[in-house]
PDB file of N, CA and C in Angstrom:
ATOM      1  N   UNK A   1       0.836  -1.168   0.000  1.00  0.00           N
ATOM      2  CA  UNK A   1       0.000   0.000   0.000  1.00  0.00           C
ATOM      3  C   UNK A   1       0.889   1.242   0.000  1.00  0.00           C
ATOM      4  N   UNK A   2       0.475   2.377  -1.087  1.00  0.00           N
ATOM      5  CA  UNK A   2       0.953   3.705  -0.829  1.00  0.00           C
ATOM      6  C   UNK A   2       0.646   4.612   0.047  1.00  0.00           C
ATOM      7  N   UNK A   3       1.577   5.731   0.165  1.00  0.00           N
ATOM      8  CA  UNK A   3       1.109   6.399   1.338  1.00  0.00           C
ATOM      9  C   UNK A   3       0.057   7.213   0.348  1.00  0.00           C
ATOM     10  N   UNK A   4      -0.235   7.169  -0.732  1.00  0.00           N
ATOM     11  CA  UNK A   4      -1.166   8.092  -1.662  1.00  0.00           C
ATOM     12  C   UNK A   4      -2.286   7.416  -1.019  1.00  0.00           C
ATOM     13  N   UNK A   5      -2.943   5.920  -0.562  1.00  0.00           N
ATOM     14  CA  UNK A   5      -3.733   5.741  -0.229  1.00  0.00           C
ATOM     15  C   UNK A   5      -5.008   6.069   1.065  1.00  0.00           C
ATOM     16  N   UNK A   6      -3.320   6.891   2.026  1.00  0.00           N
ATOM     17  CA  UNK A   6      -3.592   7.122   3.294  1.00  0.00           C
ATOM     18  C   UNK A   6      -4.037   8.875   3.166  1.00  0.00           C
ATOM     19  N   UNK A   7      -5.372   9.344   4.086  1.00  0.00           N
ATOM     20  CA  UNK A   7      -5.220  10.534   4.154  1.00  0.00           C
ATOM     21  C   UNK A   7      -5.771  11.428   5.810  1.00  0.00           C
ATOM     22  N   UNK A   8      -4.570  12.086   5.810  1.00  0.00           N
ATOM     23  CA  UNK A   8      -4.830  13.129   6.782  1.00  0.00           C
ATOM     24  C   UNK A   8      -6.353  13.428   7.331  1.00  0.00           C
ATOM     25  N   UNK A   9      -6.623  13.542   9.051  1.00  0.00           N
ATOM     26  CA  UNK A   9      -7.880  14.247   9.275  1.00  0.00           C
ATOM     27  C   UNK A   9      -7.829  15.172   8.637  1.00  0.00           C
ATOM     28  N   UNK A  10      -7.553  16.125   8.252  1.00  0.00           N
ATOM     29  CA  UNK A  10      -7.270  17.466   7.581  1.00  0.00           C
ATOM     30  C   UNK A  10      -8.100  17.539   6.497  1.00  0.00           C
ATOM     31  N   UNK A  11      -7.331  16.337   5.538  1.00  0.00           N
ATOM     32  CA  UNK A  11      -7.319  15.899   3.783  1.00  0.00           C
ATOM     33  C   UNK A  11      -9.163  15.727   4.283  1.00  0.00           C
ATOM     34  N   UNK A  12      -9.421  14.299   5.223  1.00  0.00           N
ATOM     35  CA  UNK A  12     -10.591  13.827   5.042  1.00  0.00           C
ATOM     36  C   UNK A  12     -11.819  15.291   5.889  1.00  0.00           C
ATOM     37  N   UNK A  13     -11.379  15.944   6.260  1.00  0.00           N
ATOM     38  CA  UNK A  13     -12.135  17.260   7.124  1.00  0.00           C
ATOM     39  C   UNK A  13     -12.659  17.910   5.760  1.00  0.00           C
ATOM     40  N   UNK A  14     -11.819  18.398   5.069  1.00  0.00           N
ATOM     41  CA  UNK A  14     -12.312  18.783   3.730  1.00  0.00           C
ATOM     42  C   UNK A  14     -12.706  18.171   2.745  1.00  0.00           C
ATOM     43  N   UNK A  15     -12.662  17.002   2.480  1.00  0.00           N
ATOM     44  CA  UNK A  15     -13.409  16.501   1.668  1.00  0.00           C
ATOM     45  C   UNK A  15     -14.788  15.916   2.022  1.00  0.00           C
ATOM     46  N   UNK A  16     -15.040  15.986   3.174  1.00  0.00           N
ATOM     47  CA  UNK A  16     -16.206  15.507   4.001  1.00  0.00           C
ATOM     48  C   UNK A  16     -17.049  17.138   3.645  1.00  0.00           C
ATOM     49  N   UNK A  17     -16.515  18.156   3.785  1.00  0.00           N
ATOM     50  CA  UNK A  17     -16.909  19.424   4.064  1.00  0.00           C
ATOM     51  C   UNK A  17     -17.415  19.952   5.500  1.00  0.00           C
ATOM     52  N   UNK A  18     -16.142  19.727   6.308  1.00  0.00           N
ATOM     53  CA  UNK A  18     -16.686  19.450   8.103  1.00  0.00           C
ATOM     54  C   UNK A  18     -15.343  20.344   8.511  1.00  0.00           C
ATOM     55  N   UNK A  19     -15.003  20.446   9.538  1.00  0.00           N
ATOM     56  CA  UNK A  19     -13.819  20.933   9.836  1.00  0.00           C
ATOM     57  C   UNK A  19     -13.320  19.805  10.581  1.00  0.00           C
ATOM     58  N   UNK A  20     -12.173  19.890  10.984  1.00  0.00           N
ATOM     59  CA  UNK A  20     -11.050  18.723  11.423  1.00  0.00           C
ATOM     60  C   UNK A  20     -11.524  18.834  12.759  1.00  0.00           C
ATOM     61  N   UNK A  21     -12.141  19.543  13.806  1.00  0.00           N
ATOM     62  CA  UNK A  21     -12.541  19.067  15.124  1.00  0.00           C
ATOM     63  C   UNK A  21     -14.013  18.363  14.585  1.00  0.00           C
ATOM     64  N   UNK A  22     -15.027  18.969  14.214  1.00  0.00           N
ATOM     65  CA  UNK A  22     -16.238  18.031  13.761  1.00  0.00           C
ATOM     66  C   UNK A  22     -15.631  16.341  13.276  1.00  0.00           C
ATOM     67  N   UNK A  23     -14.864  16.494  12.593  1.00  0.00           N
ATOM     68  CA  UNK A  23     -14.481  15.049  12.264  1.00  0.00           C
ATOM     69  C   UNK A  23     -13.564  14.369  13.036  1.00  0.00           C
ATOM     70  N   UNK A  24     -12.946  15.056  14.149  1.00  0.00           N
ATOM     71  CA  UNK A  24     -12.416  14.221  15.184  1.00  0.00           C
ATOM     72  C   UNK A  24     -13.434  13.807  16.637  1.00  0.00           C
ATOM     73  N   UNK A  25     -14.336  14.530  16.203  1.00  0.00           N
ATOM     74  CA  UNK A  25     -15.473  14.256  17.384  1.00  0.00           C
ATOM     75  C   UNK A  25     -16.349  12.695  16.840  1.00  0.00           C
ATOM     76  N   UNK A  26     -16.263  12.939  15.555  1.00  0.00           N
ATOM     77  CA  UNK A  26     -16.899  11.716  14.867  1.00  0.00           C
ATOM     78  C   UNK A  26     -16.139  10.578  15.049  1.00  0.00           C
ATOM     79  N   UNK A  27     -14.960  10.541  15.167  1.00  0.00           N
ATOM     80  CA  UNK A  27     -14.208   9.944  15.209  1.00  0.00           C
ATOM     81  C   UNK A  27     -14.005   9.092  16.130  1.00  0.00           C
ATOM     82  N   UNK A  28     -14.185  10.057  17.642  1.00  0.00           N
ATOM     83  CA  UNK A  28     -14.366   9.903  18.891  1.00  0.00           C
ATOM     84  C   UNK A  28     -15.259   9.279  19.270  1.00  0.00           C
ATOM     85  N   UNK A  29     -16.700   9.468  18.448  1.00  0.00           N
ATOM     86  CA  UNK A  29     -17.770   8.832  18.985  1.00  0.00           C
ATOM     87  C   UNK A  29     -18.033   7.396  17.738  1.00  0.00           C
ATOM     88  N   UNK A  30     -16.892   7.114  17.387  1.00  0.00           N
ATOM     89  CA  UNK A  30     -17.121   5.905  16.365  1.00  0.00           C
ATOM     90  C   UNK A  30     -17.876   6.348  15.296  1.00  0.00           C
ATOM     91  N   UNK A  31     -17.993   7.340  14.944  1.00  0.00           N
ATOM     92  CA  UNK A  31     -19.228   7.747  13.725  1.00  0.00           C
ATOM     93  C   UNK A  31     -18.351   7.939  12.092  1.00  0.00           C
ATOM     94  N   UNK A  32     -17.153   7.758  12.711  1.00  0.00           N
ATOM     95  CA  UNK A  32     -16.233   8.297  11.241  1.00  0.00           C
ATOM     96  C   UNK A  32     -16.167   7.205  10.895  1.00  0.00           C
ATOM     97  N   UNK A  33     -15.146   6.845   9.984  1.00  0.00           N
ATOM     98  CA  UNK A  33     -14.322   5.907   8.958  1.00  0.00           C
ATOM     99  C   UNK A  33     -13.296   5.371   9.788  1.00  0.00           C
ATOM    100  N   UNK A  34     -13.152   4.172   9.106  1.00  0.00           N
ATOM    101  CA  UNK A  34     -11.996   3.430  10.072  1.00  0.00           C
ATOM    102  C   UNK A  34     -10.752   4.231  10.048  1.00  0.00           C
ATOM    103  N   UNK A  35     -10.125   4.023  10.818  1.00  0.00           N
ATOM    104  CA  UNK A  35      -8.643   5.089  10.866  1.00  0.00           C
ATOM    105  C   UNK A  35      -7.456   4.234  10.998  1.00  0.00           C
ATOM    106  N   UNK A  36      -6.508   4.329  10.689  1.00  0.00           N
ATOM    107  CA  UNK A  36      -4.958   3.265  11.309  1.00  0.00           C
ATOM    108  C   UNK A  36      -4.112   4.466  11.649  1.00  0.00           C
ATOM    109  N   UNK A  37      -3.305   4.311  12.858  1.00  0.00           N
ATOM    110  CA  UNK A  37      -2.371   4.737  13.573  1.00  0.00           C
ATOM    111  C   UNK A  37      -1.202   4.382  13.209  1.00  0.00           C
ATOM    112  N   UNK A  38      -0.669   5.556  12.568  1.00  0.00           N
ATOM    113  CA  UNK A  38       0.488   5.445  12.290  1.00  0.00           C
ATOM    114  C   UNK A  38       1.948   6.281  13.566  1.00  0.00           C
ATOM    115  N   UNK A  39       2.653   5.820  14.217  1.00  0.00           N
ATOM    116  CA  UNK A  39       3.369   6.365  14.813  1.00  0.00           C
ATOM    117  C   UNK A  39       2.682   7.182  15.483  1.00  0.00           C
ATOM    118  N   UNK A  40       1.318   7.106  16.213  1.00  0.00           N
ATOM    119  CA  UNK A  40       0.714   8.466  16.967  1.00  0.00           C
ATOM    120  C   UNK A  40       0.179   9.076  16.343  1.00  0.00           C
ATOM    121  N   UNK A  41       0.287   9.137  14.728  1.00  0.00           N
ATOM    122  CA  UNK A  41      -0.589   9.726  13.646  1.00  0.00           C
ATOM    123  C   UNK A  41      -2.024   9.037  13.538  1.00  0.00           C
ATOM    124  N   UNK A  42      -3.342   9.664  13.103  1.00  0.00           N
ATOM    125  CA  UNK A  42      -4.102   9.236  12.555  1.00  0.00           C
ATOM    126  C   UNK A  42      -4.196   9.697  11.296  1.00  0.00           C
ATOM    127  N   UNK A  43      -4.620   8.347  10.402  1.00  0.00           N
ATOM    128  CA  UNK A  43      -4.606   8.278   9.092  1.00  0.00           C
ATOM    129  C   UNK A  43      -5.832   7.469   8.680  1.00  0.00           C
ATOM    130  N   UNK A  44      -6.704   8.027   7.415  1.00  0.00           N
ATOM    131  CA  UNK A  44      -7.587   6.925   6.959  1.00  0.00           C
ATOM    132  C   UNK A  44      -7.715   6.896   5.889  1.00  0.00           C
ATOM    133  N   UNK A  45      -7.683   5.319   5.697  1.00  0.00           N
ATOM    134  CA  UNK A  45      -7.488   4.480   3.775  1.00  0.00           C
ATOM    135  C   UNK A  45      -8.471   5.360   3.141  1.00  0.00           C
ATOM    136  N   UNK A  46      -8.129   5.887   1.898  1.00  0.00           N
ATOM    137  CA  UNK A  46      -8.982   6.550   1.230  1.00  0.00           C
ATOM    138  C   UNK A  46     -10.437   5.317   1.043  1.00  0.00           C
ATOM    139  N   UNK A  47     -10.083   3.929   0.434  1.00  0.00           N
ATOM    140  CA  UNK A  47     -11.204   2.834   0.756  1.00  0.00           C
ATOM    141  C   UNK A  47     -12.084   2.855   1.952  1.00  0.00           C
ATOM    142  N   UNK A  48     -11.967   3.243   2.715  1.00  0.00           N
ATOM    143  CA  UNK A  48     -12.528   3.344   3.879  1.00  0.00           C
ATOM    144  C   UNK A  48     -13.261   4.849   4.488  1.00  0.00           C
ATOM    145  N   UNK A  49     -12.790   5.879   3.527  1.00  0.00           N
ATOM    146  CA  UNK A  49     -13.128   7.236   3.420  1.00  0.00           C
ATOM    147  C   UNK A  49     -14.457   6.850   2.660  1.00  0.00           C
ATOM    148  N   UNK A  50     -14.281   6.563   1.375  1.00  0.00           N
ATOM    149  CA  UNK A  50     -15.199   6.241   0.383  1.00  0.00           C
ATOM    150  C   UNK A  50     -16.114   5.438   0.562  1.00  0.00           C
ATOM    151  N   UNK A  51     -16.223   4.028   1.470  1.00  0.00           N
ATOM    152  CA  UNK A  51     -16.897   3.468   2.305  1.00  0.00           C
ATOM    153  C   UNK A  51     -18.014   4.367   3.143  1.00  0.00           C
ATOM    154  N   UNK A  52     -17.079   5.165   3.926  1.00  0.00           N
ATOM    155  CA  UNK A  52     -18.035   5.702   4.895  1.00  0.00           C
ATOM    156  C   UNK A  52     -19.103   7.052   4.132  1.00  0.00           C
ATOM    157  N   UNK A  53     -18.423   7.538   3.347  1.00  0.00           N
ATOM    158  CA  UNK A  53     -19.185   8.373   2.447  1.00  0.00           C
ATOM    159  C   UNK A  53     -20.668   8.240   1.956  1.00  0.00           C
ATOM    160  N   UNK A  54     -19.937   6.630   1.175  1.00  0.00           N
ATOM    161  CA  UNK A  54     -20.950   5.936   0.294  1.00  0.00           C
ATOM    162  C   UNK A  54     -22.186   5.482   1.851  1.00  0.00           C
ATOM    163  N   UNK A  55     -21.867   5.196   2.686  1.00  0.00           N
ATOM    164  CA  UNK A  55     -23.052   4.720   3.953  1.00  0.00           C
ATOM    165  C   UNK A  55     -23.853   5.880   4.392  1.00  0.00           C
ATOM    166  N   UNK A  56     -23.022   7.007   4.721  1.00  0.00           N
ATOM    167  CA  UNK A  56     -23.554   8.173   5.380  1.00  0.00           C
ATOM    168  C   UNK A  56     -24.138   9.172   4.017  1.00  0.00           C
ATOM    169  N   UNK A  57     -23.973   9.221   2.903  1.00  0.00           N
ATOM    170  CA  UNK A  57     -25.113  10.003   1.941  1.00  0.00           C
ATOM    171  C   UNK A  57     -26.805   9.615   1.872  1.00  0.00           C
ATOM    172  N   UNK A  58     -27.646  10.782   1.765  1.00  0.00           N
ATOM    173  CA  UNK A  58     -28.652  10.442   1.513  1.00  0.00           C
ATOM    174  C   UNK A  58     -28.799  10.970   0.065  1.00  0.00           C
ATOM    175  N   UNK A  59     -29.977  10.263  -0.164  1.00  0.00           N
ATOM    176  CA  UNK A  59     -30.496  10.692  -2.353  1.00  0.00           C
ATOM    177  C   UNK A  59     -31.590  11.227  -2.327  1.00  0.00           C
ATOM    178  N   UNK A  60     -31.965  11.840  -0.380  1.00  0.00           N
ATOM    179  CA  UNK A  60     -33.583  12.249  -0.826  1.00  0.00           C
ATOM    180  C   UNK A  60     -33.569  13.476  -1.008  1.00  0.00           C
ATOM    181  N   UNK A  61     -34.508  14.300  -1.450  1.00  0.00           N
ATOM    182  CA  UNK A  61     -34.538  15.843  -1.773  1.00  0.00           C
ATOM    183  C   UNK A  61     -34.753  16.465  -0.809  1.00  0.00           C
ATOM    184  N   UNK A  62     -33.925  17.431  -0.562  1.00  0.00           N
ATOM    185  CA  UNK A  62     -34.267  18.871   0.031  1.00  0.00           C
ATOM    186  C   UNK A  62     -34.762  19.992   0.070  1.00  0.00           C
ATOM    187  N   UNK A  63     -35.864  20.296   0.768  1.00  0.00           N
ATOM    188  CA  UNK A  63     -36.432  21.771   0.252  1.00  0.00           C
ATOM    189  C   UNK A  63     -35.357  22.805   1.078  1.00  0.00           C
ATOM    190  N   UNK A  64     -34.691  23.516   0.395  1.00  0.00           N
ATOM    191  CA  UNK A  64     -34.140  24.441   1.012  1.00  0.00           C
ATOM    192  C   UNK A  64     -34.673  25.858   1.090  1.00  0.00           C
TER     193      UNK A  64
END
């Protein structure tokens, strides 16, 4: 595995469209994506980003 596969709370904060404490709270409360610990780092498989994405979207309409 590459490290291209692995990405930063940061990387995944913005691509979620959340900020990096919202997604470490998720994180905290088991609600995020799986994560692996690297050296004290947290890191998560982009597969597992995309996973959790694909679970947590809805397709229904919004009246805004």
């Amino acid at each position: 595995m590459t490290s291209t596969n692995f990405l930063s709370v940061e990387e995944v904060a913005r691509l979620s469209r959340v900020t990096p404490r919202t997604l470490r709270k998720y994180l905290s409360l088991n609600k995020g994506p799986v994560v692996t610990r690297v050296g004290g780092r947290v890191f998560i498989q982009k597969s597992h980003f995309d996973e959790w994405i694909s679970q947590n979207t809805s397709s229904r309409k919004v009246k805004l």
